[in-house]
Protein backbone atom coordinates (compact mmCIF):
# COMPACT_ATOMS: atom_id res chain seq x y z
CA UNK A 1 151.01 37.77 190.77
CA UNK A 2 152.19 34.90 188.14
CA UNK A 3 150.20 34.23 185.47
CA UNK A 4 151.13 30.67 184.46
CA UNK A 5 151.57 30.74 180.15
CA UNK A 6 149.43 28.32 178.33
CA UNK A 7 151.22 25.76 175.71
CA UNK A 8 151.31 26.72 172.19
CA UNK A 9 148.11 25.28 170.12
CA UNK A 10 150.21 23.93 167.74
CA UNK A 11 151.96 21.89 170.58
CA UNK A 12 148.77 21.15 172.17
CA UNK A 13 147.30 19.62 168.44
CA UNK A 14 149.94 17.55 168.21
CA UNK A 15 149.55 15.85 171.06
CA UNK A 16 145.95 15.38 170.52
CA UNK A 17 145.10 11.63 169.78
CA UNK A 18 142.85 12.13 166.47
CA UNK A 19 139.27 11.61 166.52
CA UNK A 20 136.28 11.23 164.24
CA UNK A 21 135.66 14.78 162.51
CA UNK A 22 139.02 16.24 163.75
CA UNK A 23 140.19 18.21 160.60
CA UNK A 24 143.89 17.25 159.59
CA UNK A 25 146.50 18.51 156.84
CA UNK A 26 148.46 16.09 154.64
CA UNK A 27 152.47 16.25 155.46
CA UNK A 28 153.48 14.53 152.58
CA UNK A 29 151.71 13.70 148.93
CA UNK A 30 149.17 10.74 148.76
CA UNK A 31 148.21 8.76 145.74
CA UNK A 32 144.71 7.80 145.42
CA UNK A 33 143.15 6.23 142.54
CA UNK A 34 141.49 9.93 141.62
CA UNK A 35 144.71 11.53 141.14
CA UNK A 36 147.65 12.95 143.81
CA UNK A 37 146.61 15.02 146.90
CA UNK A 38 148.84 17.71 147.93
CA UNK A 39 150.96 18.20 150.62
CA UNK A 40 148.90 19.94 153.13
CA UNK A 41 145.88 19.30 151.54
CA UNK A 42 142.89 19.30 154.42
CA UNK A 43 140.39 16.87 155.44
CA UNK A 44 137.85 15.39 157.78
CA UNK A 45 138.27 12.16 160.19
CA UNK A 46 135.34 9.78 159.28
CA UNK A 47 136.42 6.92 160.56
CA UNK A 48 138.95 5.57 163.22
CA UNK A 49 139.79 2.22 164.15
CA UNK A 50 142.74 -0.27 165.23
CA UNK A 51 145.65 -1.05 163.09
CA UNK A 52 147.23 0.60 160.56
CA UNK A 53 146.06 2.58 158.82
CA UNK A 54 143.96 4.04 161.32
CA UNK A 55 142.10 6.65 160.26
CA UNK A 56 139.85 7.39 157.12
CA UNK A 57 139.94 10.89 156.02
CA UNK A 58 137.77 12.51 153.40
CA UNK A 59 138.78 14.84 151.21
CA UNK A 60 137.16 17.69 148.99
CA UNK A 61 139.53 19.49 147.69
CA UNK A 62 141.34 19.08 145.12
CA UNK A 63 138.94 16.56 144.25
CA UNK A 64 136.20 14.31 146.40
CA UNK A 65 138.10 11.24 148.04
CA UNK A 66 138.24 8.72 150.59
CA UNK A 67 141.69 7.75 152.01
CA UNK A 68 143.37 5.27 154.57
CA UNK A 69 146.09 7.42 156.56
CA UNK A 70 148.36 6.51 159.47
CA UNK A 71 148.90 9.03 162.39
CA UNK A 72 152.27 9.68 160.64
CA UNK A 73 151.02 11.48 157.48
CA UNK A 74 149.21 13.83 158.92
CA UNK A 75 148.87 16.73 161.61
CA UNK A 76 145.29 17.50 163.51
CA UNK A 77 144.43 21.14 162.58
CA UNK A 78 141.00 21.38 163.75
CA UNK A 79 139.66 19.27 167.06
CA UNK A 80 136.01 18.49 167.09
């Protein structure tokens, strides 16, 4: 009997199109008007639309914020 092996999650996440309340991690610094949010810093989808940016993620930590990403400065962690 073969058992087939299921793709890595990490592989599977980043394939996954983001979506509202997916939680994703910063791959590079971002400059808001509150200050600089870490590398890897974590937030929450809130909005998605056409264009770019495409996707408005809110932060909490290191401070309470509400940035415009593109798909290319981040990575989906979470799926909703």
């Amino acid at each position: 009997m073969t058992i087939a092996s299921a793709a890595p999650a990490s592989k599977l996440l980043a394939e996954h199109d983001p979506a509202e309340l997916d939680v994703v991690s910063l791959l590079e610094p971002v400059v808001t008007e509150t200050g600089t949010l870490p590398r890897g810093a974590q937030g929450t989808i809130v909005m998605k639309w056409q264009g770019d940016p495409a996707y408005c993620v809110e932060f909490i930590e290191p401070f309470p914020s509400l940035v415009d990403l593109t798909r290319s400065q981040f990575e989906v962690v979470w799926t909703a």
